[in-house]
PDB file of N, CA and C in Angstrom:
ATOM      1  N   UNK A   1       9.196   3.740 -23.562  1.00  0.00           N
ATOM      2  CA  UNK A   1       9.396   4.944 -22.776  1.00  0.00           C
ATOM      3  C   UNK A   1       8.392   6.031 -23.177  1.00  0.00           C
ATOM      4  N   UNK A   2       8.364   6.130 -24.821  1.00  0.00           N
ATOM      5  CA  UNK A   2       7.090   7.040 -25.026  1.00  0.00           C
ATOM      6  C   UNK A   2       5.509   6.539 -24.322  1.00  0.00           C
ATOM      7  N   UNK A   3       5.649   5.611 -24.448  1.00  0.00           N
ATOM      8  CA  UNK A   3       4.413   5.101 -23.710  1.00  0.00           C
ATOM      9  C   UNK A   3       4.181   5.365 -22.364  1.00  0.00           C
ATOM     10  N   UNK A   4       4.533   5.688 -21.665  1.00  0.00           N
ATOM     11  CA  UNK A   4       5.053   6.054 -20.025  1.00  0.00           C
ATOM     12  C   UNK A   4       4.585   7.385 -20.279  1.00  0.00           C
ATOM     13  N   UNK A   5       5.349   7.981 -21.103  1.00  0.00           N
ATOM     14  CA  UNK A   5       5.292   9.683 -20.734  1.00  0.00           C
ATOM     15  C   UNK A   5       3.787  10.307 -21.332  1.00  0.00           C
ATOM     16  N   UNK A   6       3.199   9.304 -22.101  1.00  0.00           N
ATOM     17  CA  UNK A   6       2.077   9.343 -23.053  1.00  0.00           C
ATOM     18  C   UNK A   6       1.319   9.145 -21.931  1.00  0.00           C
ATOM     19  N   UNK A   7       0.848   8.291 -21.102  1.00  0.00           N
ATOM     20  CA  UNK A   7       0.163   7.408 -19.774  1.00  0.00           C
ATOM     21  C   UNK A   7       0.315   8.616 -18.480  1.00  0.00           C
ATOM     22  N   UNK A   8       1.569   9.183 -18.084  1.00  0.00           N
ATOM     23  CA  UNK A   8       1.979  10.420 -17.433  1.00  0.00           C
ATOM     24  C   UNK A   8       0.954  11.060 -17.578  1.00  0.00           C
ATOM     25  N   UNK A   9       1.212  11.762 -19.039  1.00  0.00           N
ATOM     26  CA  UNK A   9       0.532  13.039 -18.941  1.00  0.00           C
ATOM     27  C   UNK A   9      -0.915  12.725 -19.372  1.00  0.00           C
ATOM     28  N   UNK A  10      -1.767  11.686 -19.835  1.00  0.00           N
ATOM     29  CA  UNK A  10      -3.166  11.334 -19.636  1.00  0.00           C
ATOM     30  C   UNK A  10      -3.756  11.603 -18.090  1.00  0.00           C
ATOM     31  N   UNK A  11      -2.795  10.897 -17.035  1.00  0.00           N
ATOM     32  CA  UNK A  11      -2.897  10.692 -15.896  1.00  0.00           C
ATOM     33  C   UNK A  11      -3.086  12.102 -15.153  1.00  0.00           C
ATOM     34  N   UNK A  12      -2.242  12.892 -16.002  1.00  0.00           N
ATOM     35  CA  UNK A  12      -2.440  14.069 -14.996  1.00  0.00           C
ATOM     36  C   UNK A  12      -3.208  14.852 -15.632  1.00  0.00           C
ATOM     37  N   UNK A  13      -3.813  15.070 -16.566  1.00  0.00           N
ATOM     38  CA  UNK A  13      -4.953  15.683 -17.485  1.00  0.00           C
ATOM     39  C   UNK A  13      -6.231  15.045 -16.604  1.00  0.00           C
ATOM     40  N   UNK A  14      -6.356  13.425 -16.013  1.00  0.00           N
ATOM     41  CA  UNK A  14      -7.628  13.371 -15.505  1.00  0.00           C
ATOM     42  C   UNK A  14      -7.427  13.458 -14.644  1.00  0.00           C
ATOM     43  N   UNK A  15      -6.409  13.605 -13.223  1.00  0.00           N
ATOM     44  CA  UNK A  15      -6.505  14.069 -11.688  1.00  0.00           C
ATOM     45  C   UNK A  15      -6.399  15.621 -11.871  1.00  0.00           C
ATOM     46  N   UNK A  16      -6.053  16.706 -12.504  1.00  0.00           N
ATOM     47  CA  UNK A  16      -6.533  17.836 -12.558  1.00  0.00           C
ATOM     48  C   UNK A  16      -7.654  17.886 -12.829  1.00  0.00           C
ATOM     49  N   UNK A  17      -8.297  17.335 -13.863  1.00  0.00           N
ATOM     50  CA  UNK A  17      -9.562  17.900 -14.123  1.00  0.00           C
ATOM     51  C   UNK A  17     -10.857  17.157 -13.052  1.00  0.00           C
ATOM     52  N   UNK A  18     -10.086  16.195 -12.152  1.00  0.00           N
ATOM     53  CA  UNK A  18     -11.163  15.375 -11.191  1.00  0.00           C
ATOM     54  C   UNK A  18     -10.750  16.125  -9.685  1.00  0.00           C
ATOM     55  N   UNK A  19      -9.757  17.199  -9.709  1.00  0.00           N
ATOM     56  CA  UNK A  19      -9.633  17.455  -8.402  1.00  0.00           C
ATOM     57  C   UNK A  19     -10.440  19.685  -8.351  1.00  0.00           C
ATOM     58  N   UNK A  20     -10.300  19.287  -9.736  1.00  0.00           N
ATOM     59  CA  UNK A  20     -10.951  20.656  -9.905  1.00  0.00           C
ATOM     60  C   UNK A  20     -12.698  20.789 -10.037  1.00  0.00           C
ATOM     61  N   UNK A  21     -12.760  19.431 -10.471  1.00  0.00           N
ATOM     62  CA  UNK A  21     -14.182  18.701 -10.313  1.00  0.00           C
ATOM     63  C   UNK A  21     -14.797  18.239  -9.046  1.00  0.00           C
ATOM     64  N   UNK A  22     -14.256  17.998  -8.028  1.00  0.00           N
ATOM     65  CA  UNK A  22     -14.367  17.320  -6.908  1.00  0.00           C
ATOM     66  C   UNK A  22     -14.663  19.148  -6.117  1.00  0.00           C
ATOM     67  N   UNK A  23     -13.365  20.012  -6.048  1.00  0.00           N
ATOM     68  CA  UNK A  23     -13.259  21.031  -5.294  1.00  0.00           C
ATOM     69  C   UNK A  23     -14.615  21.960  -5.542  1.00  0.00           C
ATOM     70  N   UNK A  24     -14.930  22.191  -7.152  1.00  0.00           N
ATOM     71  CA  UNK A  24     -16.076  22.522  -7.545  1.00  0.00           C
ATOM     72  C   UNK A  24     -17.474  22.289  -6.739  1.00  0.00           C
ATOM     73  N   UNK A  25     -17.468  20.775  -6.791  1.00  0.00           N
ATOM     74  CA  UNK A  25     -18.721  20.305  -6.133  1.00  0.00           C
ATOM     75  C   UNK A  25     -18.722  20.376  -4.216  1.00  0.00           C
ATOM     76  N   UNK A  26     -17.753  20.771  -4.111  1.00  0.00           N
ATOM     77  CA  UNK A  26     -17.473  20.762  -2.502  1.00  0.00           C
ATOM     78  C   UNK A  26     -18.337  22.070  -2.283  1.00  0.00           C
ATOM     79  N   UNK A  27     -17.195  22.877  -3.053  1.00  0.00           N
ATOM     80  CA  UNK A  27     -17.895  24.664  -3.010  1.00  0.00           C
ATOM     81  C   UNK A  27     -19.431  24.538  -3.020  1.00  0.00           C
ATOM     82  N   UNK A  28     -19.432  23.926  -3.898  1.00  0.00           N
ATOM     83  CA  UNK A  28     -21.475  24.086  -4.218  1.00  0.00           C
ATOM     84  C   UNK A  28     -22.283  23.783  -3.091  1.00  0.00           C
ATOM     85  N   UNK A  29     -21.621  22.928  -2.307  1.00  0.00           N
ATOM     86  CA  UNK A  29     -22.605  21.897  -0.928  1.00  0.00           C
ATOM     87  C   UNK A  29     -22.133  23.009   0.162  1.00  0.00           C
ATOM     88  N   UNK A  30     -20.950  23.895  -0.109  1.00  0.00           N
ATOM     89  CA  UNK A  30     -20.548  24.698   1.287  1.00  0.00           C
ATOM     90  C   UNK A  30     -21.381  25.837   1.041  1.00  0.00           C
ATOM     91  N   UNK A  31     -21.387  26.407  -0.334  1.00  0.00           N
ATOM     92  CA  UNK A  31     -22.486  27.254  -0.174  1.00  0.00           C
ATOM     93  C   UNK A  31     -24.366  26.978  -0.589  1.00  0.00           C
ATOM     94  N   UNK A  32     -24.426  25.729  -0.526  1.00  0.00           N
ATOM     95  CA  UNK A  32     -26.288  25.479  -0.253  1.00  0.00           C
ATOM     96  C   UNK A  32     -26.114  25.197   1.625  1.00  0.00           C
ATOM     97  N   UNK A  33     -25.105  24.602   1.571  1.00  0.00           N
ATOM     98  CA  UNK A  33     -25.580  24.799   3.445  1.00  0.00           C
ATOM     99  C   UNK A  33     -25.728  26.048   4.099  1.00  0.00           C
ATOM    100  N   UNK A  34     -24.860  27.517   3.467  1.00  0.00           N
ATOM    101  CA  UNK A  34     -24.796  28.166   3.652  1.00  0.00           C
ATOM    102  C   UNK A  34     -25.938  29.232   3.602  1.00  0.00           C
ATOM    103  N   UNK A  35     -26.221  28.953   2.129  1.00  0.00           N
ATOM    104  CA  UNK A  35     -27.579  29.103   1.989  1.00  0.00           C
ATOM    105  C   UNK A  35     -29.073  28.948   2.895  1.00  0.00           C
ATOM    106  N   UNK A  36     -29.213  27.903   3.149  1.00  0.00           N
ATOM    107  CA  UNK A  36     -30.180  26.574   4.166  1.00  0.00           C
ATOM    108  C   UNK A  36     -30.195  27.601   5.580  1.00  0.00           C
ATOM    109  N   UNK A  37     -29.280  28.387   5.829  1.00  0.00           N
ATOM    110  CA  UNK A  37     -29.567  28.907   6.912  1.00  0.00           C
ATOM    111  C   UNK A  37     -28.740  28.816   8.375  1.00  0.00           C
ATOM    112  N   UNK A  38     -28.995  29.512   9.243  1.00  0.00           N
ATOM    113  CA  UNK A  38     -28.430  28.818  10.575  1.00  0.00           C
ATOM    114  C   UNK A  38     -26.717  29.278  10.550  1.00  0.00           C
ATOM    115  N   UNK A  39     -26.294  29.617  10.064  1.00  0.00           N
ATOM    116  CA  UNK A  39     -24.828  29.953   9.818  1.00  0.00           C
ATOM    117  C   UNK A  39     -24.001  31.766  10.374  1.00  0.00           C
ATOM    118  N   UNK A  40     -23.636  31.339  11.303  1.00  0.00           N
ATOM    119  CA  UNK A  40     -23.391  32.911  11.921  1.00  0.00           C
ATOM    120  C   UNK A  40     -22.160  34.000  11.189  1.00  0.00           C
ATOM    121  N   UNK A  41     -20.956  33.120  10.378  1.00  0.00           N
ATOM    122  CA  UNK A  41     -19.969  32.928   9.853  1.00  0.00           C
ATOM    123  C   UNK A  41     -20.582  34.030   8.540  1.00  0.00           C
ATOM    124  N   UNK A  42     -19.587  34.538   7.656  1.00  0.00           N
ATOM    125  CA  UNK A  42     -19.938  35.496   6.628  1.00  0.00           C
ATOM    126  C   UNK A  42     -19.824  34.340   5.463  1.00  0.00           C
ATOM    127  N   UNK A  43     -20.648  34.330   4.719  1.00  0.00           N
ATOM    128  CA  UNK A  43     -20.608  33.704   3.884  1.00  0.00           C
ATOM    129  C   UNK A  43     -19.286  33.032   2.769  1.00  0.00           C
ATOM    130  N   UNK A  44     -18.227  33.978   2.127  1.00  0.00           N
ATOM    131  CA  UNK A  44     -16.898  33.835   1.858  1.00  0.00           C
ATOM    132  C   UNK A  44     -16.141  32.824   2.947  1.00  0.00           C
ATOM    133  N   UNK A  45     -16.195  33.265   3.875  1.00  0.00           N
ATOM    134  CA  UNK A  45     -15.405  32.639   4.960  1.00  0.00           C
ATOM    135  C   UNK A  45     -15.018  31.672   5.403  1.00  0.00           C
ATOM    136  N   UNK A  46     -17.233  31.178   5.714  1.00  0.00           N
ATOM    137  CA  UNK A  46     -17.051  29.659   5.724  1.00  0.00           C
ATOM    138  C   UNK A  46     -17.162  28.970   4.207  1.00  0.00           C
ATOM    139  N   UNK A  47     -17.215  29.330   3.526  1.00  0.00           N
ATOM    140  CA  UNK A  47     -16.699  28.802   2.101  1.00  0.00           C
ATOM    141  C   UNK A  47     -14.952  28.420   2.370  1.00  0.00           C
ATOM    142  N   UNK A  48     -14.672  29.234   2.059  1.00  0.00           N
ATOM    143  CA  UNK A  48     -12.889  29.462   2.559  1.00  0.00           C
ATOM    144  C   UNK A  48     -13.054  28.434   4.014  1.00  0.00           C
ATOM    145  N   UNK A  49     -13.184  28.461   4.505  1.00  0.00           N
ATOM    146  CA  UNK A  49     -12.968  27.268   5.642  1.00  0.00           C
ATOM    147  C   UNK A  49     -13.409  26.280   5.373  1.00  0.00           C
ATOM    148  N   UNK A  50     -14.461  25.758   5.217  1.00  0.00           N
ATOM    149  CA  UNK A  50     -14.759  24.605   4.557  1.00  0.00           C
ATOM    150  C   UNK A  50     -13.902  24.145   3.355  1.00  0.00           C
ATOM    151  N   UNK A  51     -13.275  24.622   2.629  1.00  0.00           N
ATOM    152  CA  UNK A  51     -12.396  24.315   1.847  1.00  0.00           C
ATOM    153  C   UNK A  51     -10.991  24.109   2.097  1.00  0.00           C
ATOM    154  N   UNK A  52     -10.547  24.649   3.270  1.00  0.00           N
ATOM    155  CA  UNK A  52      -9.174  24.652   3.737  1.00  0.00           C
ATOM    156  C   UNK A  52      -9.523  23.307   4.218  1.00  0.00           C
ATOM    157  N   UNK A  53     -10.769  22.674   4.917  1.00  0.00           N
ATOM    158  CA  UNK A  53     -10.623  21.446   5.602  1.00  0.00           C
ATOM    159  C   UNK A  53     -10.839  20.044   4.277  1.00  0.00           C
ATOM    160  N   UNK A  54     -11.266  20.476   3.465  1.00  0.00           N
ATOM    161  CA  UNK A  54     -11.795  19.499   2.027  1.00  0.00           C
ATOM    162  C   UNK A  54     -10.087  19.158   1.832  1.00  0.00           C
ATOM    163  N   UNK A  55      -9.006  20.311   1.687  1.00  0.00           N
ATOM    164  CA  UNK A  55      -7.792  20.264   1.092  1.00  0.00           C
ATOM    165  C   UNK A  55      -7.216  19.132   1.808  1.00  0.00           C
ATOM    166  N   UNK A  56      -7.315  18.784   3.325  1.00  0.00           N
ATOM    167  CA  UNK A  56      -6.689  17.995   3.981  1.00  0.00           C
ATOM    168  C   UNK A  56      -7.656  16.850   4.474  1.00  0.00           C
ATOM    169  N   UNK A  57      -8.687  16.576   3.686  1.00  0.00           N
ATOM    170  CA  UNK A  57      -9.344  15.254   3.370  1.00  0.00           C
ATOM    171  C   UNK A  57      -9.168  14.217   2.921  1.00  0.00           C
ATOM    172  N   UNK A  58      -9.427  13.201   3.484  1.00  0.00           N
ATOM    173  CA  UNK A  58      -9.430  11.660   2.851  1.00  0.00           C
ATOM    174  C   UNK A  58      -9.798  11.512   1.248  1.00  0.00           C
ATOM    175  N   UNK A  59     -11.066  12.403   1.232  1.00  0.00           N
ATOM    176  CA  UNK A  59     -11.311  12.482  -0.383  1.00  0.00           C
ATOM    177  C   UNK A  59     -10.407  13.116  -1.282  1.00  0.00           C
ATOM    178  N   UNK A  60      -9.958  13.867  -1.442  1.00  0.00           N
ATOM    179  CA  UNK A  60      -8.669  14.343  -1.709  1.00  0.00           C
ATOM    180  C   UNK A  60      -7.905  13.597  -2.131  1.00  0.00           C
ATOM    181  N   UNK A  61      -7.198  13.000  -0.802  1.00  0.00           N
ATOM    182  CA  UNK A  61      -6.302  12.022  -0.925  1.00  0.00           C
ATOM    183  C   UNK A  61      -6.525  10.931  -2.273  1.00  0.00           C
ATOM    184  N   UNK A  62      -7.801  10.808  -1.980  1.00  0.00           N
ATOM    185  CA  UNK A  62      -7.873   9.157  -2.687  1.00  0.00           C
ATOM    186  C   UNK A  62      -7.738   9.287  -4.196  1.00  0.00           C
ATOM    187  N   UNK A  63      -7.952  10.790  -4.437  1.00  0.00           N
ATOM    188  CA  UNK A  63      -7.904  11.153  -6.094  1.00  0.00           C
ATOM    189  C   UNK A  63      -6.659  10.798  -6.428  1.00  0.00           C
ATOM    190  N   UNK A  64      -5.568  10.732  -5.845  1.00  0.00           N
ATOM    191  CA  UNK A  64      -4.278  10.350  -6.681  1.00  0.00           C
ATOM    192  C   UNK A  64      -4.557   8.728  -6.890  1.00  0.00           C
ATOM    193  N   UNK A  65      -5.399   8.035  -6.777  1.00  0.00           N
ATOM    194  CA  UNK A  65      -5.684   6.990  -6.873  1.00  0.00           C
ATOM    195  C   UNK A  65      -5.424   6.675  -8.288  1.00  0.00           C
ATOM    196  N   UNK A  66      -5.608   7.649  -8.940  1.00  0.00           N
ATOM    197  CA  UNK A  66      -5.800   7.906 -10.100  1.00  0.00           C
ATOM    198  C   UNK A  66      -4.932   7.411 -10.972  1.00  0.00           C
ATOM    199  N   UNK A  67      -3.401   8.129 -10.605  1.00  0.00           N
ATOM    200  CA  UNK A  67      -1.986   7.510 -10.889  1.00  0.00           C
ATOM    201  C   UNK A  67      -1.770   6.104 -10.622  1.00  0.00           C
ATOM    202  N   UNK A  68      -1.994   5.984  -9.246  1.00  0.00           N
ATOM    203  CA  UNK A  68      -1.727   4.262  -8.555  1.00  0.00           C
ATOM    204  C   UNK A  68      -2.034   3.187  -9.202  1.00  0.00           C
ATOM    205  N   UNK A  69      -3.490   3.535  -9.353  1.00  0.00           N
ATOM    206  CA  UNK A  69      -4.027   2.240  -9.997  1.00  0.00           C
ATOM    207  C   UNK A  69      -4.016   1.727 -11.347  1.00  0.00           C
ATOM    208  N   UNK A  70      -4.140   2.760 -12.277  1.00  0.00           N
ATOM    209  CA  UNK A  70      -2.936   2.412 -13.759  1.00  0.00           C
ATOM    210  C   UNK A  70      -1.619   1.912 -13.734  1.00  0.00           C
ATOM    211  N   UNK A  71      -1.284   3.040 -13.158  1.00  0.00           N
ATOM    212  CA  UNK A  71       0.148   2.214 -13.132  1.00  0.00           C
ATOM    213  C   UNK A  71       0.365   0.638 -12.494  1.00  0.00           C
ATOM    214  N   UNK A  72      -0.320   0.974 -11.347  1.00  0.00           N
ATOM    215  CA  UNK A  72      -0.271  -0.828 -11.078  1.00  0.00           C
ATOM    216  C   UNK A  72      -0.892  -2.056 -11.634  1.00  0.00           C
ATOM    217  N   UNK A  73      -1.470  -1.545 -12.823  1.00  0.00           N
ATOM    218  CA  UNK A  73      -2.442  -2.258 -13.255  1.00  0.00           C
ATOM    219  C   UNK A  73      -1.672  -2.943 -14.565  1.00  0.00           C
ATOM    220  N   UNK A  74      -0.816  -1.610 -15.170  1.00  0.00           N
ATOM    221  CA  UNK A  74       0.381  -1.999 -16.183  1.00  0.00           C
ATOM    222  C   UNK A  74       1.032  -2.699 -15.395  1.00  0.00           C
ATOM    223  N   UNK A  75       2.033  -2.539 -14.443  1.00  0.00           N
ATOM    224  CA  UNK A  75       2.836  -3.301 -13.804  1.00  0.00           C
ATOM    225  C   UNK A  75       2.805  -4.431 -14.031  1.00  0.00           C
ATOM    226  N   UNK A  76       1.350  -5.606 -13.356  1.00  0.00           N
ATOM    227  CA  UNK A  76       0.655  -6.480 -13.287  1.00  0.00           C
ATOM    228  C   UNK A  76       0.578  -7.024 -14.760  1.00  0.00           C
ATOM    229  N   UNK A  77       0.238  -6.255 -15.576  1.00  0.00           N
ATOM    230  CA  UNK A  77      -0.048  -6.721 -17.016  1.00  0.00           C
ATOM    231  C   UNK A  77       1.094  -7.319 -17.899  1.00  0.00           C
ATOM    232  N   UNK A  78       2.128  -6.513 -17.272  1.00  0.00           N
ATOM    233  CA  UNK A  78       3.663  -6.893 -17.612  1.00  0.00           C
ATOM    234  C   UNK A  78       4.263  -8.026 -17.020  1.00  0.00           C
ATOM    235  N   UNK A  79       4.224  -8.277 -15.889  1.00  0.00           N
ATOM    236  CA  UNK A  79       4.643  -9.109 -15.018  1.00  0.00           C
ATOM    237  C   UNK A  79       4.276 -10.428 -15.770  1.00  0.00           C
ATOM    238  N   UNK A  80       2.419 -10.413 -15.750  1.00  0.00           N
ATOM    239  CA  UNK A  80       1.917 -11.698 -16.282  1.00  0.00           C
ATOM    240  C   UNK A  80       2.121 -12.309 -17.889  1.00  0.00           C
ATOM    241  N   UNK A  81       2.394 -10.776 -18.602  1.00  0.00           N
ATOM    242  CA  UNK A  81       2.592 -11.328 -20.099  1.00  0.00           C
ATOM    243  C   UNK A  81       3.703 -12.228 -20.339  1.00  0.00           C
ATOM    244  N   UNK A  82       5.207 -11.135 -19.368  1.00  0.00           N
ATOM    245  CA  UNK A  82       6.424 -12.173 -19.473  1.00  0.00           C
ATOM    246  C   UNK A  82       6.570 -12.937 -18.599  1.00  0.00           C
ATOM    247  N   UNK A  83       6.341 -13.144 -17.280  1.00  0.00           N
ATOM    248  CA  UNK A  83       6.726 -14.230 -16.244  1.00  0.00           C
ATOM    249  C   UNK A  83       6.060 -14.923 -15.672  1.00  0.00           C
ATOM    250  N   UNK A  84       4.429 -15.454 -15.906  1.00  0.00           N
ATOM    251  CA  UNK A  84       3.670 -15.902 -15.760  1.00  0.00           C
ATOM    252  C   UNK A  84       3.858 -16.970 -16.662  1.00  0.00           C
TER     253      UNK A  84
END
């Protein structure tokens, strides 16, 4: 059971720090496009918009991957040690 809660909170130490990493690098590409020109929008804004649409992204999403695939990976590891 300690092992679980040990695995937990690893898990969520690296999807915070990969979704704060991910959001980071979004910002950076919303404001070099912004930069680049051509943009009628106030700068903040479409930052802030471009980010409201990142929040409800596929990429996003897939970061909880993070959880899934450990855990299923123990699952699997268990399964095969005893019932295999």
């Amino acid at each position: 059971m300690h092992m679980l809660l040990i695995l937990f909170v690893v898990l969520t130490v690296v999807y915070v720090s990969l979704s704060f990493y991910s959001r980071a690098i979004r910002r950076d590409k919303l404001e070099a496009e912004w930069d680049a020109g051509g943009i009628s929008t106030p700068r903040e804004q479409f930052v802030k918009d471009g980010l409201k649409a990142y929040d409800g992204s596929l990429r996003r999403k897939l970061i909880l991957g993070v959880y899934i695939i450990p855990v299923c990976l123990v699952a699997l590891t268990i399964y095969l040690v005893n019932f295999a």
